[in-house]
Protein backbone atom coordinates (compact mmCIF):
# COMPACT_ATOMS: atom_id res chain seq x y z
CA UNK A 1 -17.16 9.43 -8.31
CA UNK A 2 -15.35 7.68 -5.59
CA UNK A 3 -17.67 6.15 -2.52
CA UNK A 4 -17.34 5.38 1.19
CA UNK A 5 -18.79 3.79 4.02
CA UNK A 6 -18.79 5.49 7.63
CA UNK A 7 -19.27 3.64 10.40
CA UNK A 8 -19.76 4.68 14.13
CA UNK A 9 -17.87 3.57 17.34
CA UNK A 10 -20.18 4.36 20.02
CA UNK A 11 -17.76 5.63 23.40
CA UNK A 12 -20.22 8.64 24.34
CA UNK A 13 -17.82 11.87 24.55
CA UNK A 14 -15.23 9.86 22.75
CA UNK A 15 -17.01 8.59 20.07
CA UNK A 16 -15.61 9.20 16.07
CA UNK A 17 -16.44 8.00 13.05
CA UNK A 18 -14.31 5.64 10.46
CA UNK A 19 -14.47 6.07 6.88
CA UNK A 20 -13.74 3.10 4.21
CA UNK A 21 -13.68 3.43 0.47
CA UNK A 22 -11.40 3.43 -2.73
CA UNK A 23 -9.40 7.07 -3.57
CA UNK A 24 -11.01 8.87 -0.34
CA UNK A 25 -8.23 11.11 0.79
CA UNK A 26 -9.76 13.83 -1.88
CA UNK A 27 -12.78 13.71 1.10
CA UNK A 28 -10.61 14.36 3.95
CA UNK A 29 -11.72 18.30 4.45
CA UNK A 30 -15.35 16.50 4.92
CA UNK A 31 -14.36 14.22 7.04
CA UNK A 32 -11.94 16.60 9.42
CA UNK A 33 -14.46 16.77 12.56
CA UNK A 34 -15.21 21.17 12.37
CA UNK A 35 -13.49 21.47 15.77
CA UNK A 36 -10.52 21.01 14.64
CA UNK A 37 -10.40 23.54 11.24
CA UNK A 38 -7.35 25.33 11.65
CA UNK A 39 -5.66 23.44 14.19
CA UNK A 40 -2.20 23.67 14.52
CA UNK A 41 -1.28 20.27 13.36
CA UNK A 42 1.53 17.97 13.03
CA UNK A 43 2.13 14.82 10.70
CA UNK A 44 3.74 11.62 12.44
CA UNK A 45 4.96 8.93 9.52
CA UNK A 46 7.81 6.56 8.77
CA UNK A 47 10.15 7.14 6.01
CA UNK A 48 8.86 4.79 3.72
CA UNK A 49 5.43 6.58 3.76
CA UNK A 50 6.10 10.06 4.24
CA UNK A 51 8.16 9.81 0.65
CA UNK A 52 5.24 8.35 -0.69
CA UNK A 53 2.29 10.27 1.07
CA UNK A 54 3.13 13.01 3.13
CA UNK A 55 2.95 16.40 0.70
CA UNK A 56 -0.30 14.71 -0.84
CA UNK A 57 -2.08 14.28 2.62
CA UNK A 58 -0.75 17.96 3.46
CA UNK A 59 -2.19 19.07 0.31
CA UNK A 60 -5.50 17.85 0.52
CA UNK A 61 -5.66 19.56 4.06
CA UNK A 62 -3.83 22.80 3.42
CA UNK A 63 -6.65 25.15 3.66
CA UNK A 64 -8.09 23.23 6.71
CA UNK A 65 -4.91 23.30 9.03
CA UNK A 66 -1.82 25.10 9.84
CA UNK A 67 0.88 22.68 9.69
CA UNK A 68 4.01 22.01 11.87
CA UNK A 69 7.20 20.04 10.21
CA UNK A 70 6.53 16.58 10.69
CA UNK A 71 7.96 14.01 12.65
CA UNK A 72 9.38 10.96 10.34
CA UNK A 73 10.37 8.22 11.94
CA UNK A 74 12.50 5.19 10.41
CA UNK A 75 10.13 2.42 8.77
CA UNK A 76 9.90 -0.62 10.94
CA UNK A 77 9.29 -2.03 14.24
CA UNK A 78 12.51 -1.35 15.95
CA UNK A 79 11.13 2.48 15.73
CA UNK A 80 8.88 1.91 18.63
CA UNK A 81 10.74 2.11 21.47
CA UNK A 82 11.34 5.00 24.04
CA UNK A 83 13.92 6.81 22.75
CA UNK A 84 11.61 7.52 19.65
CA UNK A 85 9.42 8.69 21.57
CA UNK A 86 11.52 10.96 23.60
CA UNK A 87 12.37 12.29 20.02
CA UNK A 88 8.84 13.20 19.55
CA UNK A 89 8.13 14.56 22.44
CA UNK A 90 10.95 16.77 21.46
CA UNK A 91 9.98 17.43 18.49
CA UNK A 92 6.64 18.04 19.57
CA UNK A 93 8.34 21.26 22.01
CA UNK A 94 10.33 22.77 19.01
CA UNK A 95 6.92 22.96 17.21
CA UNK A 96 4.43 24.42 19.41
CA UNK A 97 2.20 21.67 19.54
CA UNK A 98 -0.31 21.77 22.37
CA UNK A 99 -3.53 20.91 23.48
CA UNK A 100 -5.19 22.56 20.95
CA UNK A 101 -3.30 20.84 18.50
CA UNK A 102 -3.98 18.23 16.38
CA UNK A 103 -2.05 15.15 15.76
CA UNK A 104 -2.11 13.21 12.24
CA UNK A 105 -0.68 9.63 11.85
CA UNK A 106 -0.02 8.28 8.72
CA UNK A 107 1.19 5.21 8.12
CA UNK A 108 0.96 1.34 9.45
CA UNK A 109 0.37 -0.02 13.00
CA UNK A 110 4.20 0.91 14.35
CA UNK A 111 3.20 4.81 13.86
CA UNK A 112 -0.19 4.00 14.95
CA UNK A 113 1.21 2.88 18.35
CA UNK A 114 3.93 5.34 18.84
CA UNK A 115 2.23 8.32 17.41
CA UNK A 116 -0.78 7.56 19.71
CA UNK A 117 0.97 6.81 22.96
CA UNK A 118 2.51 10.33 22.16
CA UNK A 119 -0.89 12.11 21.48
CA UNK A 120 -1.91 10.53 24.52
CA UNK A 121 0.98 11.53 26.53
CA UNK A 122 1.88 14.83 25.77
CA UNK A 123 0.30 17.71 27.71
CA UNK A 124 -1.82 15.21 29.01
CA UNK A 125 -3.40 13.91 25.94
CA UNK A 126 -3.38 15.78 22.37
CA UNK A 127 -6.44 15.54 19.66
CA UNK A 128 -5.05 13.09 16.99
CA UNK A 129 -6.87 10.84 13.28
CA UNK A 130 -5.08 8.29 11.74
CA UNK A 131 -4.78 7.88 8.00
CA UNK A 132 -3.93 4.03 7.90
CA UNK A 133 -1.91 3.13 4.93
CA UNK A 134 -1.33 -0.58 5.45
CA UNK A 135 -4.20 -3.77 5.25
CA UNK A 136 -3.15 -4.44 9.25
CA UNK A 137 -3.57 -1.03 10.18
CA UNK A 138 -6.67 -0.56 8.28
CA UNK A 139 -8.05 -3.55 10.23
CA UNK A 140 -6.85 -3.20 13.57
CA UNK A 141 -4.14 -0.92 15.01
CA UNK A 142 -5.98 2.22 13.80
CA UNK A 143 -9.48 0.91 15.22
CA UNK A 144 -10.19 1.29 19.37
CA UNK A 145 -7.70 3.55 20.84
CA UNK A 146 -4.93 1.18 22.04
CA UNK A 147 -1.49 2.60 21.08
CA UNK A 148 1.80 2.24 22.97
CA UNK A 149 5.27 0.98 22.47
CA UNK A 150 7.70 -1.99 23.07
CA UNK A 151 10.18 -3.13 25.97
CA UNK A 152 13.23 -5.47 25.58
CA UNK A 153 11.11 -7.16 27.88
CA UNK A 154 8.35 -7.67 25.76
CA UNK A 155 5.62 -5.88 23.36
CA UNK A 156 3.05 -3.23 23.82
CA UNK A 157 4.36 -3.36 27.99
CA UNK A 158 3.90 -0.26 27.85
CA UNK A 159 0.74 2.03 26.48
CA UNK A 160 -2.98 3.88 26.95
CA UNK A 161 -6.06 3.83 25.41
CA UNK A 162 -6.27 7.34 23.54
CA UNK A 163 -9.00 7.34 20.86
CA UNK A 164 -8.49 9.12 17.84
CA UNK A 165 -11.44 11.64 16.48
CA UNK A 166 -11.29 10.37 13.03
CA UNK A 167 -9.82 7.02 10.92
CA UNK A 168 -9.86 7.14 7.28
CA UNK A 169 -8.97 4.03 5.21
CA UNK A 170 -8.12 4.28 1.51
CA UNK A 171 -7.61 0.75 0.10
CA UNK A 172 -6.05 3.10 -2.92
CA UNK A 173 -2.70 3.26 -1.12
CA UNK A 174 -2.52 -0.80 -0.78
CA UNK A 175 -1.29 -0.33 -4.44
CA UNK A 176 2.29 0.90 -2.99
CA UNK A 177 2.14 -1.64 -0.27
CA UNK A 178 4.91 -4.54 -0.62
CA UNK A 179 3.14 -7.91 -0.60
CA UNK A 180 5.16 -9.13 2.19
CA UNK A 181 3.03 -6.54 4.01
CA UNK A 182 -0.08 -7.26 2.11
CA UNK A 183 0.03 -10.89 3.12
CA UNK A 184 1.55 -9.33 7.04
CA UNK A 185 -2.16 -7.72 7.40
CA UNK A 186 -4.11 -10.45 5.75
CA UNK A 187 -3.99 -12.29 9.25
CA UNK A 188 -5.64 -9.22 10.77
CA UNK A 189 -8.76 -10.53 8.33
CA UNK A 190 -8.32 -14.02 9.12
CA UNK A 191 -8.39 -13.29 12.67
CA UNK A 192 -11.75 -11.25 12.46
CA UNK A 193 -13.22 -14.17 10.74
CA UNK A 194 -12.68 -16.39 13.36
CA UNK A 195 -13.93 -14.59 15.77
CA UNK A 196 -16.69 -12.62 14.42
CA UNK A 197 -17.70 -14.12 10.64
CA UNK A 198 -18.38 -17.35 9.32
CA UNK A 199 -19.23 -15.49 6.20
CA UNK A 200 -16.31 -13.30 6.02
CA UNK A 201 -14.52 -16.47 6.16
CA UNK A 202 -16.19 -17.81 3.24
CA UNK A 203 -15.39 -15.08 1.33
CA UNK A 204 -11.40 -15.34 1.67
CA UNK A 205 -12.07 -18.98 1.18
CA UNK A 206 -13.84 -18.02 -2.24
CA UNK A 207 -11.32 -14.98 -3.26
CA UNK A 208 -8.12 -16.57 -2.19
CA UNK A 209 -4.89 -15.23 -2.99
CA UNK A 210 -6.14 -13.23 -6.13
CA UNK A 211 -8.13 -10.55 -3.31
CA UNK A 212 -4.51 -8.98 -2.97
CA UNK A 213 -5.23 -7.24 -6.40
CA UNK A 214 -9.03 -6.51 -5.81
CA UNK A 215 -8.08 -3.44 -3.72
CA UNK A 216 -11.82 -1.65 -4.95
CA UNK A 217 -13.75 -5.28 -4.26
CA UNK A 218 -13.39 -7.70 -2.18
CA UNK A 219 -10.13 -6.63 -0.22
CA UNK A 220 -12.34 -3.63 0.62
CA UNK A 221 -15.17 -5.07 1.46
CA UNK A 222 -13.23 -7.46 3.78
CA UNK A 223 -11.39 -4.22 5.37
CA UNK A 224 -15.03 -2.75 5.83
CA UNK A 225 -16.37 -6.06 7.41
CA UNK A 226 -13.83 -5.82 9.58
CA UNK A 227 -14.02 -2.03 10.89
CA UNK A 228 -17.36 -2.99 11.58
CA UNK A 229 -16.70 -5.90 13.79
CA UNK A 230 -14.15 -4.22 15.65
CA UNK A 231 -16.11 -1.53 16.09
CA UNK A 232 -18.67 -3.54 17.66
CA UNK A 233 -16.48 -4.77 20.08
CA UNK A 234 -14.86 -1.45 20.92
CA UNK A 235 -18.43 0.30 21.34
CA UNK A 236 -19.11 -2.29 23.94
CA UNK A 237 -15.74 -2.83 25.66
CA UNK A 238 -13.70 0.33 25.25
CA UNK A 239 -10.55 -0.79 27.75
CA UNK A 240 -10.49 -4.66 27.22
CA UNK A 241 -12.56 -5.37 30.28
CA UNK A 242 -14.14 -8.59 28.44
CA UNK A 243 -15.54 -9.38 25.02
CA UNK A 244 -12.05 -7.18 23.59
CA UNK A 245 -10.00 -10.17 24.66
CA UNK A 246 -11.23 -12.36 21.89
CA UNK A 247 -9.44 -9.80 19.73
CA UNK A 248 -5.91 -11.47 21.01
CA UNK A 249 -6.81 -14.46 19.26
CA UNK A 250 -3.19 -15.65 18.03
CA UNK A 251 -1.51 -12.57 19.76
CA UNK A 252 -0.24 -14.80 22.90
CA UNK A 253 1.99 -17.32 21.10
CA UNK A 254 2.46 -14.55 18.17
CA UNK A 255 3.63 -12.05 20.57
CA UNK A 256 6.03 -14.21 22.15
CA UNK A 257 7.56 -15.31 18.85
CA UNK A 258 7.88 -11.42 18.12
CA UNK A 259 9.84 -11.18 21.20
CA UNK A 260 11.77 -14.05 20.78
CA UNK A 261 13.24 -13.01 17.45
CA UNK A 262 13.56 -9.32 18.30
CA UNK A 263 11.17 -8.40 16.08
CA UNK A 264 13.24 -9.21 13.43
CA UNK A 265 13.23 -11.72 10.25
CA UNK A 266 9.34 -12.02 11.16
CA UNK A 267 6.35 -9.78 10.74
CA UNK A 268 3.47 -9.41 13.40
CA UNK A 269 1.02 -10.55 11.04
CA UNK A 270 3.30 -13.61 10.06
CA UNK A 271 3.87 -14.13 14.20
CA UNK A 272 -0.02 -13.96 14.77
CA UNK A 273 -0.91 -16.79 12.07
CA UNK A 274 1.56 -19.07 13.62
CA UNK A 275 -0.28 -18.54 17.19
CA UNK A 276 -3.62 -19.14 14.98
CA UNK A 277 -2.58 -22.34 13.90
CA UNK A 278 -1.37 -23.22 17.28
CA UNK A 279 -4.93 -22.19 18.95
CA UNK A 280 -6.54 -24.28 16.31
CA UNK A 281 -4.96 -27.33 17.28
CA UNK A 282 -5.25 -26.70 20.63
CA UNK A 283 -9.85 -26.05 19.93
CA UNK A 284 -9.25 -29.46 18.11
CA UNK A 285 -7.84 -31.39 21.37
CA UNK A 286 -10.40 -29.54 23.76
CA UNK A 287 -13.21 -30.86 20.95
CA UNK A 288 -14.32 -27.28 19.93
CA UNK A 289 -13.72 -27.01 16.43
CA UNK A 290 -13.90 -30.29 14.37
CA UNK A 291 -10.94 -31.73 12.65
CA UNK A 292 -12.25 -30.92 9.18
CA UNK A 293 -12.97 -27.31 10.64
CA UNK A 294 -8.80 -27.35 11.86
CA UNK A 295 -7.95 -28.01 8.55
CA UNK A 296 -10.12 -25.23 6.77
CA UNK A 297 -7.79 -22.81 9.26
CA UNK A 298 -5.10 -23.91 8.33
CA UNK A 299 -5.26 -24.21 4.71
CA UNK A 300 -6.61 -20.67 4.47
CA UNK A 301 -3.72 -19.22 6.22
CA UNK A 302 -1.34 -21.29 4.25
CA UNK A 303 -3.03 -20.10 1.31
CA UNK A 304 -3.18 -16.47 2.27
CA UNK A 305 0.85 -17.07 1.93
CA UNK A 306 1.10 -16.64 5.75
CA UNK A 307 3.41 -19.41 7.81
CA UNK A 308 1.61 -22.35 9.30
CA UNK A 309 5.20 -23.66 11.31
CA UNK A 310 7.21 -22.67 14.30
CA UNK A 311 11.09 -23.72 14.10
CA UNK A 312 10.81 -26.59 16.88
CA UNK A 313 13.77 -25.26 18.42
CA UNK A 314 11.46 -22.06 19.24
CA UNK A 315 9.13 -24.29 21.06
CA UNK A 316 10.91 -24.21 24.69
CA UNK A 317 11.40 -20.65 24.05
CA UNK A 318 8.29 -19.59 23.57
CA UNK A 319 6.49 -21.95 26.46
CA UNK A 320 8.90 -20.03 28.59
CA UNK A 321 8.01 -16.70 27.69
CA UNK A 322 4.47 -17.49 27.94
CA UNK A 323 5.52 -18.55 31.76
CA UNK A 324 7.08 -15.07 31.73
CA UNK A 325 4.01 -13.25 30.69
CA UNK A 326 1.74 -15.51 32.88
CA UNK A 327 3.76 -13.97 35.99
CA UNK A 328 2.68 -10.56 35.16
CA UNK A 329 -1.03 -11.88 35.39
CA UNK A 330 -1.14 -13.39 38.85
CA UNK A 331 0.28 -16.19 37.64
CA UNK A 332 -2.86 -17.13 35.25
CA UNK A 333 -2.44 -17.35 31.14
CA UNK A 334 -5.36 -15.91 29.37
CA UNK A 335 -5.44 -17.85 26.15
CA UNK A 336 -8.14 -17.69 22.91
CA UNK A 337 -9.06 -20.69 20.90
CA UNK A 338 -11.77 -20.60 17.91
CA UNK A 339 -14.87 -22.27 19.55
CA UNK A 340 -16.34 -22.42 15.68
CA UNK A 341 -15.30 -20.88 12.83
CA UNK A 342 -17.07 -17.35 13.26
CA UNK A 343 -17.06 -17.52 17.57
CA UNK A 344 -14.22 -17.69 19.90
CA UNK A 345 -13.66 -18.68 23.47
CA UNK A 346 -11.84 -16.78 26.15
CA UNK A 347 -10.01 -18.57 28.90
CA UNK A 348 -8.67 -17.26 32.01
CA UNK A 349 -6.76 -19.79 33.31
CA UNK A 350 -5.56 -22.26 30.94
CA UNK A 351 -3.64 -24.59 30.97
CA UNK A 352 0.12 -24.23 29.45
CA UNK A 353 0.47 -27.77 28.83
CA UNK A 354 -2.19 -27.79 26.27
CA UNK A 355 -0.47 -24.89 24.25
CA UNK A 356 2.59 -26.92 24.58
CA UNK A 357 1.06 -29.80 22.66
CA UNK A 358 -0.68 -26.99 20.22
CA UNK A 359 2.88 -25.66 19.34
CA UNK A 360 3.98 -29.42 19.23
CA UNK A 361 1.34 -30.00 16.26
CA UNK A 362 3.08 -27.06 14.29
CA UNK A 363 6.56 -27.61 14.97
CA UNK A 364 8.53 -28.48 12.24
């Protein structure tokens, strides 16, 4: 018999429950909050997923909820923009959904964001769980209510925190997932490690590589560790007031690169573990983390198959869209750097010139 772990994220009126475990969909009638039995509901995936997922995930809830035709969306990041959106709010019309309705996403963080930002937007905000089917979603986008979608400008410019009333994660479906992607969500781990777990960091140190095939072990476990920590930090920061920021460790520099390249020919996770690399460089010049420390960062990522390099060409480009996104701040750059392996340090303020040298150390 299959077994999960629930855990709790605390948000009073708002708070839900996430479930990790191997081959848990067959729970998902249990785990349906009662409200919401026989809900009209609608299914938001990509294409990739629904072919693979959909009719199961509709038959394991068939005699809980009255389903619309679902919204299917093309696999991939360019997907979350605002004329998908539009779409499904369209979509959402010719179906009768309302707010009585409920909302399912399944799939990776790009439905996660777009189908959230539309739950949360729709008549004012519609009911909606996400079934996670990726490692990064699993970790992160499906955990804390941020959704939203992308601007030429930039990423995530525009969005709302919505939480969901249910996430279940079933390491089971990592079986389908391409190991591009598998290694794209592995950085999501990393990250948590460095901010939250010296002994989660251990652990990947320990595994290596081979926890990519332990999808009932140890790549579970590490998925749990991290709901948990995230969880944590949600319960006690809901709308990134504080403590959330350390979350962003990586995500400045990443999200820049992501920009920078159109989201194309790079994945976030790949994006993130450059900006990792760059922060870790940049704890070693501030005397944080200790150069033996640096190196421990940077060979895990390397050997989690995730890029340690930025193109130096990129290096201008992406100091100048960090000058970008420090103008939408009040002209101050809020930056993360691990303070130890297991704890990281907000700053407010910092100083570009520093993350120039950082991206300097990785430029090849």
């Amino acid at each position: 018999m299959s077994s999960f772990q629930q855990i709790n994220i605390n948000l009073g009126k708002r708070s839900y429950k996430i479930y990790t475990g191997y081959d848990i969909w067959q729970y998902l009638p249990r785990f349906l909050p009662a409200q919401y039995s026989n809900s009209h509901s609608c299914i938001i995936s990509d294409s990739n997923v629904f072919s693979l997922y959909g009719k199961q995930i509709q038959t394991y809830l068939c005699n809980f909820l009255d389903f619309a035709e679902p919204f299917v969306i093309p696999a991939g990041e360019n997907s979350k923009n605002s004329l998908m959106l539009s779409a499904c709010y369209d979509h959402f019309v010719s179906q009768n959904i309302d707010r009585k309705s409920l909302i399912i996403v399944l799939g990776g963080g790009v439905t996660s964001d777009l189908g959230g930002y539309a739950a949360a937007t729709f008549m004012r905000g519609v009911a909606w769980l996400i079934i996670p089917t990726t490692i990064l979603a699993q970790c992160d986008a499906s955990i804390g209510g941020k959704t939203g979608i992308n601007l030429p400008q930039g990423k995530n410019l525009v969005g709302a925190f919505h939480q969901p009333v249910m996430v279940c994660s079933d390491t089971k479906v990592l079986h389908t997932l391409p190991t591009q992607h598998a290694v794209n969500g592995m950085a999501e781990i990393i990250k948590m490690s460095l901010i939250g777990s010296h002994s989660l960091f251990a652990q990947l140190q320990q595994t290596g590589s081979a926890i990519y095939e332990d999808y009932s072990g140890s790549l579970l476990q590490a998925i749990h560790t991290c709901c948990k920590l995230k969880a944590q930090i949600v319960s006690s920061d809901e709308k990134e007031q504080g403590l959330r920021a350390i979350l962003n460790l990586g995500h400045t520099i990443g999200h820049a690169i992501e920009t920078l390249k159109n989201y194309k020919n790079i994945l976030h996770g790949e994006a993130i573990a450059i900006g990792m690399c760059a922060a870790a460089f940049v704890s070693e010049q501030l005397q944080m983390i200790s150069t033996p420390e640096r190196m421990c960062i940077i060979d895990l990522i390397h050997t989690m198959g995730l890029p340690v390099n930025l193109e130096k060409e990129l290096v201008d480009d992406v100091l100048d869209q960090l000058l970008k996104d420090k103008k939408h701040h009040s002209g101050k750059l809020t930056f993360i750097v691990p303070e130890k392996i297991g704890k990281s340090a907000v700053f407010n303020d910092f100083d570009i010139d520093l993350i120039r040298s950082g991206l300097g150390c990785i430029s090849r």
